[in-house]
Protein backbone atom coordinates (compact mmCIF):
# COMPACT_ATOMS: atom_id res chain seq x y z
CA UNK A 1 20.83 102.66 -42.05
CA UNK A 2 20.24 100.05 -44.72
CA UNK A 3 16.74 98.20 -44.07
CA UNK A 4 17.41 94.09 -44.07
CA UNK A 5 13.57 93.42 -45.05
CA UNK A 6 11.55 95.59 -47.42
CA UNK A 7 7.75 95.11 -47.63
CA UNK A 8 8.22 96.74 -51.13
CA UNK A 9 10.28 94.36 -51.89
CA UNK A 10 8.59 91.69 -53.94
CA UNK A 11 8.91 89.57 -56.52
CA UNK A 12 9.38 91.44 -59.34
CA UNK A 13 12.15 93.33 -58.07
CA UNK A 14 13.85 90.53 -56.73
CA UNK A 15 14.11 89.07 -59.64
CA UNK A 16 15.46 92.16 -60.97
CA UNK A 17 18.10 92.69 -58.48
CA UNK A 18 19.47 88.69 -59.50
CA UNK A 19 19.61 90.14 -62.94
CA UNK A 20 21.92 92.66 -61.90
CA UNK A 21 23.69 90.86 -59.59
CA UNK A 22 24.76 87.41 -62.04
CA UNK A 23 27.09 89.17 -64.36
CA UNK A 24 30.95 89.04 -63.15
CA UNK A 25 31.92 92.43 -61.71
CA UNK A 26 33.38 93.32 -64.89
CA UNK A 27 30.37 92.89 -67.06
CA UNK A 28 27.73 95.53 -64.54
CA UNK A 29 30.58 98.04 -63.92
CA UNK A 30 32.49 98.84 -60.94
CA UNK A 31 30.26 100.49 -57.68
CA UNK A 32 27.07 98.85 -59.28
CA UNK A 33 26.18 97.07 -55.59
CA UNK A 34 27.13 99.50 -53.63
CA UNK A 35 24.63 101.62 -55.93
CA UNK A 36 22.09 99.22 -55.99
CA UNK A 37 22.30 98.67 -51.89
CA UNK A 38 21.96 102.37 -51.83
CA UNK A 39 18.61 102.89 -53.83
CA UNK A 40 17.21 99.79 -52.22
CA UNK A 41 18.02 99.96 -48.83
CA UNK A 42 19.80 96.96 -48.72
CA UNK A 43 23.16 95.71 -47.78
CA UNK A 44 25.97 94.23 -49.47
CA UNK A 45 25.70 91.21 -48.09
CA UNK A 46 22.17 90.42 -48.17
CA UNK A 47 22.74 91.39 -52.33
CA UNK A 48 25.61 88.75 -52.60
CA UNK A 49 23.29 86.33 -51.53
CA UNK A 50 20.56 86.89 -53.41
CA UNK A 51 23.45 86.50 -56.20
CA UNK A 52 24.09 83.20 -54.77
CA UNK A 53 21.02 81.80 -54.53
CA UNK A 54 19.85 83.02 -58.12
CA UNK A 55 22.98 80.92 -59.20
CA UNK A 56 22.25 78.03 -57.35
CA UNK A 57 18.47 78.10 -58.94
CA UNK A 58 19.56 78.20 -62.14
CA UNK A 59 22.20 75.79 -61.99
CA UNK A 60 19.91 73.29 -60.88
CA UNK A 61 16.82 73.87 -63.37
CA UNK A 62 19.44 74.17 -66.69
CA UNK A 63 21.57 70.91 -65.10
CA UNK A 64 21.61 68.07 -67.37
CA UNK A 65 18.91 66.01 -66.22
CA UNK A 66 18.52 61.81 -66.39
CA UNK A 67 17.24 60.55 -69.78
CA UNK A 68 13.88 58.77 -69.42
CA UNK A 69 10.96 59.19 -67.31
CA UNK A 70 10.96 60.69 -64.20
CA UNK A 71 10.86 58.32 -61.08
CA UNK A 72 8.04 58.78 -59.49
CA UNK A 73 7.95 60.79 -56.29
CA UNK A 74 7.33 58.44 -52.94
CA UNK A 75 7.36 60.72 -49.97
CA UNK A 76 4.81 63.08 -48.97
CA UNK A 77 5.48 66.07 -47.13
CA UNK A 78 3.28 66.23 -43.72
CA UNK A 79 3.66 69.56 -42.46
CA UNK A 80 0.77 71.85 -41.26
CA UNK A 81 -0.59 73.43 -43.93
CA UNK A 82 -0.79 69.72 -45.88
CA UNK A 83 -2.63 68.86 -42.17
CA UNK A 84 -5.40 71.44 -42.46
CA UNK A 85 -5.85 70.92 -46.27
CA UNK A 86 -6.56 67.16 -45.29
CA UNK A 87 -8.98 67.82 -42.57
CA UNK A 88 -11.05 70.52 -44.39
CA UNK A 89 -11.24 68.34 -47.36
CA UNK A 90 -12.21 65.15 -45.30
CA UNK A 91 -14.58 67.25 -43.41
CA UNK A 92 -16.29 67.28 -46.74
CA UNK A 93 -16.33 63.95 -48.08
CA UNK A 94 -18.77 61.20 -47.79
CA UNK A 95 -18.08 57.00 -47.86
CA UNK A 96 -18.51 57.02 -51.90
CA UNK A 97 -16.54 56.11 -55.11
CA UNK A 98 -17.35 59.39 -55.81
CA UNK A 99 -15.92 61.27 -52.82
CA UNK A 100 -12.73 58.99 -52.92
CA UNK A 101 -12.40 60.26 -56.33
CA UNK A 102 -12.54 64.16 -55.48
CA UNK A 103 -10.51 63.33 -52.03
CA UNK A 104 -7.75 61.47 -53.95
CA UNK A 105 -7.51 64.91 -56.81
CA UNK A 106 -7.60 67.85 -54.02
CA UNK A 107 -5.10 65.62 -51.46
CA UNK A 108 -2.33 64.24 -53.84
CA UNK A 109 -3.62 65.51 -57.44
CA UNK A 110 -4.06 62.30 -57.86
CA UNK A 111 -7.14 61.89 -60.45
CA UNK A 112 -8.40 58.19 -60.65
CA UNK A 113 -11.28 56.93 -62.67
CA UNK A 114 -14.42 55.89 -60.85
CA UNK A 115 -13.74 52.51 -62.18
CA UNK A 116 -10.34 52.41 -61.37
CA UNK A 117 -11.54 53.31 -57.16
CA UNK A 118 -14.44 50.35 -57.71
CA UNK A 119 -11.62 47.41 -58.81
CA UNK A 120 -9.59 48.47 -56.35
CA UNK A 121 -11.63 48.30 -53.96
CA UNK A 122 -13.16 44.64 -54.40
CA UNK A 123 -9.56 43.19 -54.99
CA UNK A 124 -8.86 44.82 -51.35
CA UNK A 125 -12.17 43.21 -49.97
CA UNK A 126 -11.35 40.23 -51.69
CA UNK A 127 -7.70 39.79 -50.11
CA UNK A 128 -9.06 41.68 -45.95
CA UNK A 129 -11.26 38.37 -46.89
CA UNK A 130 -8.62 36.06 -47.10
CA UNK A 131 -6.38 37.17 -44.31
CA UNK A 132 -9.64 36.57 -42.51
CA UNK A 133 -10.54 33.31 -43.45
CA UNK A 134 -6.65 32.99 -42.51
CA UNK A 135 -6.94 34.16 -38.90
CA UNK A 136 -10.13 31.69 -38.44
CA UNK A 137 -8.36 28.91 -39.44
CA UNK A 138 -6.34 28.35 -36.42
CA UNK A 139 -5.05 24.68 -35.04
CA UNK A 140 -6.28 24.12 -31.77
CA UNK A 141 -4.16 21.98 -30.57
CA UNK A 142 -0.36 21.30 -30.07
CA UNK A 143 1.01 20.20 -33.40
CA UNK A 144 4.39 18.00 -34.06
CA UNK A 145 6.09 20.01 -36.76
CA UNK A 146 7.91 18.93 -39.61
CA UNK A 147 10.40 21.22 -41.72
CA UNK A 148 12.00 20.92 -44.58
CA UNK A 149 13.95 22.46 -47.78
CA UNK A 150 12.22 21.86 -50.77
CA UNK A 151 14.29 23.07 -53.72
CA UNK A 152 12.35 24.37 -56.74
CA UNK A 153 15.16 24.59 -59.43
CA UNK A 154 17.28 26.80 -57.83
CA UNK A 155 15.22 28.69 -55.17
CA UNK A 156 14.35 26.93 -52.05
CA UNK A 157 10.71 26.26 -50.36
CA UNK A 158 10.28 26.80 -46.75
CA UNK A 159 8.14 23.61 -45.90
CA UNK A 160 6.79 23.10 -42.91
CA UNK A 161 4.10 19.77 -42.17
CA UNK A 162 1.73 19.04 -39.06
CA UNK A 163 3.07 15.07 -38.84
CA UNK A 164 0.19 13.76 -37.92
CA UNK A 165 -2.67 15.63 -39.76
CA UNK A 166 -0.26 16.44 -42.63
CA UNK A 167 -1.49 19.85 -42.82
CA UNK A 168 0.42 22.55 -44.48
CA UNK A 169 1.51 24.64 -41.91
CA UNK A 170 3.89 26.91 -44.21
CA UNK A 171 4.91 26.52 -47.70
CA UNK A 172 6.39 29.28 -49.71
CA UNK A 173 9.32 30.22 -51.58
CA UNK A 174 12.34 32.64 -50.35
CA UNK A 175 15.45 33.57 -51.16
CA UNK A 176 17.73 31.86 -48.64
CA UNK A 177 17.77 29.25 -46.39
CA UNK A 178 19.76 31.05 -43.52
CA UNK A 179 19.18 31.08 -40.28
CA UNK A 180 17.44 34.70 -40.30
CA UNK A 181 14.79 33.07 -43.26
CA UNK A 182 13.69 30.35 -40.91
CA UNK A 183 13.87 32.41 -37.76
CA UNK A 184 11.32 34.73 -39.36
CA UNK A 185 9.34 31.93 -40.53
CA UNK A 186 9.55 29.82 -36.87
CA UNK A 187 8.30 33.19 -35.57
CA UNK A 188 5.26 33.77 -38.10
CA UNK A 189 3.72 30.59 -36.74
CA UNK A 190 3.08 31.31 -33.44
CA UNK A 191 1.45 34.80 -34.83
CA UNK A 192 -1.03 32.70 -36.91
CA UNK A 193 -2.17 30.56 -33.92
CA UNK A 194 0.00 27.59 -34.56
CA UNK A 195 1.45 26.07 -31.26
CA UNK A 196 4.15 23.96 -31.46
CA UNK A 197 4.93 20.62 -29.39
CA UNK A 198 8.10 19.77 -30.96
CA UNK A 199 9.78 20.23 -33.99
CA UNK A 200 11.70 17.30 -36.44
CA UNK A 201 13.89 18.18 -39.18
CA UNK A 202 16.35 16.82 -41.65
CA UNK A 203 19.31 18.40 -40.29
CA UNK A 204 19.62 21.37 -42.56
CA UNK A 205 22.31 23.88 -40.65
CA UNK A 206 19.90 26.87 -41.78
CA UNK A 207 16.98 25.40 -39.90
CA UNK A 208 19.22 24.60 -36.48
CA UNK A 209 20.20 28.30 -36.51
CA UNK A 210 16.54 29.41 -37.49
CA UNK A 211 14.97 27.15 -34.60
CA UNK A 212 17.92 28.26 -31.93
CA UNK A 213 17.73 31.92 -33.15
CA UNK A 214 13.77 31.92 -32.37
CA UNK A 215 12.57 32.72 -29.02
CA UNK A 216 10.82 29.55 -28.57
CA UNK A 217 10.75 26.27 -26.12
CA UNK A 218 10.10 23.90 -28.64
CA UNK A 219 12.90 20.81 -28.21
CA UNK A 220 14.57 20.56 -31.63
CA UNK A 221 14.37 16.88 -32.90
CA UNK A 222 16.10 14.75 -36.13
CA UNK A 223 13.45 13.13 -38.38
CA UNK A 224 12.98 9.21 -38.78
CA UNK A 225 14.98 8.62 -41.96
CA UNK A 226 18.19 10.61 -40.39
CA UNK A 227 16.87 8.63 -37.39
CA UNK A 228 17.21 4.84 -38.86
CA UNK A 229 20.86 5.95 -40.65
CA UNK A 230 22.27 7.39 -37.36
CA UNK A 231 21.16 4.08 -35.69
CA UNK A 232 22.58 2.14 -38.77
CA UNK A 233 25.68 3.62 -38.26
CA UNK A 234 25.59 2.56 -34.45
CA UNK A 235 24.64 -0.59 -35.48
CA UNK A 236 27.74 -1.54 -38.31
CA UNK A 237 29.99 0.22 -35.27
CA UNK A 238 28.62 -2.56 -32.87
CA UNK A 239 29.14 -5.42 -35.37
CA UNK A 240 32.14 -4.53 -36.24
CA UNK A 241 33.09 -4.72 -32.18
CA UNK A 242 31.23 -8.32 -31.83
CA UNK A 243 32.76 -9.87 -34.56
CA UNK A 244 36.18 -8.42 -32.70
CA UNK A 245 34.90 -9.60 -29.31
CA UNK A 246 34.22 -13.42 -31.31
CA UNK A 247 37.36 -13.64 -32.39
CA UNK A 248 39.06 -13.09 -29.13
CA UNK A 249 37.18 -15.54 -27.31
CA UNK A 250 37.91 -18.05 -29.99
CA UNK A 251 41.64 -17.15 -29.71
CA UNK A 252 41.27 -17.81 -26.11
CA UNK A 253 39.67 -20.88 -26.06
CA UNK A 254 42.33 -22.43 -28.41
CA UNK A 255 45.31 -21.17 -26.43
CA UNK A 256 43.16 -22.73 -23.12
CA UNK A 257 42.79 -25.84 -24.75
CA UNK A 258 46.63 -26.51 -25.87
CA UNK A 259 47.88 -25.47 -22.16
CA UNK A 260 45.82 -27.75 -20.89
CA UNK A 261 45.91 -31.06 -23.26
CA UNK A 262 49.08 -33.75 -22.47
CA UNK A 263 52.78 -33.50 -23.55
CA UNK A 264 53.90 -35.87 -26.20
CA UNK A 265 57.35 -37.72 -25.67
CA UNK A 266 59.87 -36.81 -28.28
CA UNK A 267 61.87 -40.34 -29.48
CA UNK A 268 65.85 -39.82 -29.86
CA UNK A 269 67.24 -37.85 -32.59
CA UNK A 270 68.41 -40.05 -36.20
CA UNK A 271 71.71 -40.29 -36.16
CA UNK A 272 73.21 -37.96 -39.12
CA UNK A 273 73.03 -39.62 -42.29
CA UNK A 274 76.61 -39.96 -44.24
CA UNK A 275 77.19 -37.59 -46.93
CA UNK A 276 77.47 -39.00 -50.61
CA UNK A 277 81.01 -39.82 -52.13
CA UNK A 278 82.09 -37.25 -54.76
CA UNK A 279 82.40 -39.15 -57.98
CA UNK A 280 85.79 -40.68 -59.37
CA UNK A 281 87.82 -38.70 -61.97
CA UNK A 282 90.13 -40.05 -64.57
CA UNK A 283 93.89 -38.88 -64.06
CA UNK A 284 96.71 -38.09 -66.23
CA UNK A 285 97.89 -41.46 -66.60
CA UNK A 286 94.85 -42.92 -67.16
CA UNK A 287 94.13 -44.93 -63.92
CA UNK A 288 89.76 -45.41 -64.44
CA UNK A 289 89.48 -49.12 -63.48
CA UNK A 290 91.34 -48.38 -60.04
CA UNK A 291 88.95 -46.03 -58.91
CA UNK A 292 85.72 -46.78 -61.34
CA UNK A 293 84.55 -49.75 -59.34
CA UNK A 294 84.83 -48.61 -55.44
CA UNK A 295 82.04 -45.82 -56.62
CA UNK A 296 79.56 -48.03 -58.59
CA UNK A 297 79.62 -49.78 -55.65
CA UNK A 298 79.15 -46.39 -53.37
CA UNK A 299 76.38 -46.19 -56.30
């Protein structure tokens, strides 16, 4: 019976057995596997598959690759040898530039200068500084917020103002002005300590849907200049409807005081006055004396 796993078996003649195995079945003759699976103890089957993954190998090494430098590799298997490698190796190590150094080549081959580990270190200092000169600075009290779009060419500013203090609560560029932009932003404040009391904004429809969108009680509220033109638009609207209400009255008062002032009498007609005589005309026979004078008279 043919044996599926050898202990003889190694590399070597592996190897050897893909040689055979690549050329087409005319090339290494016909019966070569079932010779081969006879001297080695092996099946068919198992052969074929060697053939098959010996194909697949070299397909992918002699593949025509992407011109250019190779992207480099991001993810980091974690499996249990990589485990044990890490903890012997840390076992080792003490807090120096110098152990980073020989933790950073043995972990990822990953050889850094000593100066390289000493800058980057102070630059991280420098910025675990800032965020916590960040988290000290927290407002104490309620604030009344402020936001606005500031546009920057073409790329908006998320700006949002204490109004009283005028401190800068937030004030950095993104990409949009959506709803999801300022809901993100609405939400960062409360994580830096920053309660607010109410919020006033120019109306923008990304920073409604960024204020309803967070999950926050904070009333929303229009700012004073939108303010003063929604009341100056109540205000032509209610001028407009005295002027009309003026007008009425005055209509009303006239009409009041003809009903009520006396009737004047109306004298008898003229009698119709007489119409004009047409003027005389000269007949055939010459007659202009007869009828000449009655109309200069008429005249």
């Amino acid at each position: 019976m043919a044996q599926y796993q050898l202990a003889t078996l190694d590399l070597s003649t592996r190897l050897q057995l893909t040689l055979e195995m690549l050329p087409p079945r005319e090339t290494r003759g016909w019966g070569r596997v079932t010779a081969l699976a006879a001297e080695y103890q092996l099946s068919r089957i198992w052969l074929y598959a060697l053939r098959a993954r010996g194909r697949a190998a070299l397909l992918a090494v002699l593949a025509p690759q992407t011109p250019g430098p190779r992207p480099a590799v991001t993810t980091l298997p974690l499996d249990a040898a990589f485990i044990q490698r890490a903890l012997a190796i840390l076992a080792t190590q003490r807090g120096t530039v110098r152990g980073i150094q020989q933790g950073l080549d043995l972990l990822f081959q990953a050889p850094r200068s000593v100066g390289h580990i000493s800058q980057t270190l102070t630059a991280l200092g420098a910025q675990a500084a800032v965020h916590a000169l960040r988290a000290a600075l927290r407002v104490p009290v309620p604030v009344l917020a402020e936001a606005d779009e500031i546009l920057q060419g073409r790329q908006p500013c998320l700006t949002v103002v204490a109004g009283r203090s005028c401190l800068v609560l937030n004030l950095a560029p993104a990409a949009a002005r959506d709803s999801t932009t300022w809901g993100v932003t609405f939400l960062d404040l409360p994580a830096r300590g920053v309660q607010c009391q109410d919020l006033a904004s120019a109306g923008g429809a990304g920073i409604r849907a960024g204020a309803a969108a967070a999950p926050w009680a904070v009333p929303l509220r229009a700012d004073l200049c939108h303010l003063l033109h929604a009341a100056w638009r109540v205000g032509q609207r209610l001028e407009r409807q005295a002027y009309q209400a003026l007008h009425l009255a005055e209509r009303a008062r006239r009409a009041v005081a003809e009903a009520q002032a006396a009737q004047r009498r109306r004298g008898p007609k003229p009698p119709p006055r007489k119409p004009w005589p047409s003027p005389p005309t000269i007949c055939s026979s010459g007659c202009w004396a007869r009828y000449a004078r009655p109309w200069n008279r008429a005249a």
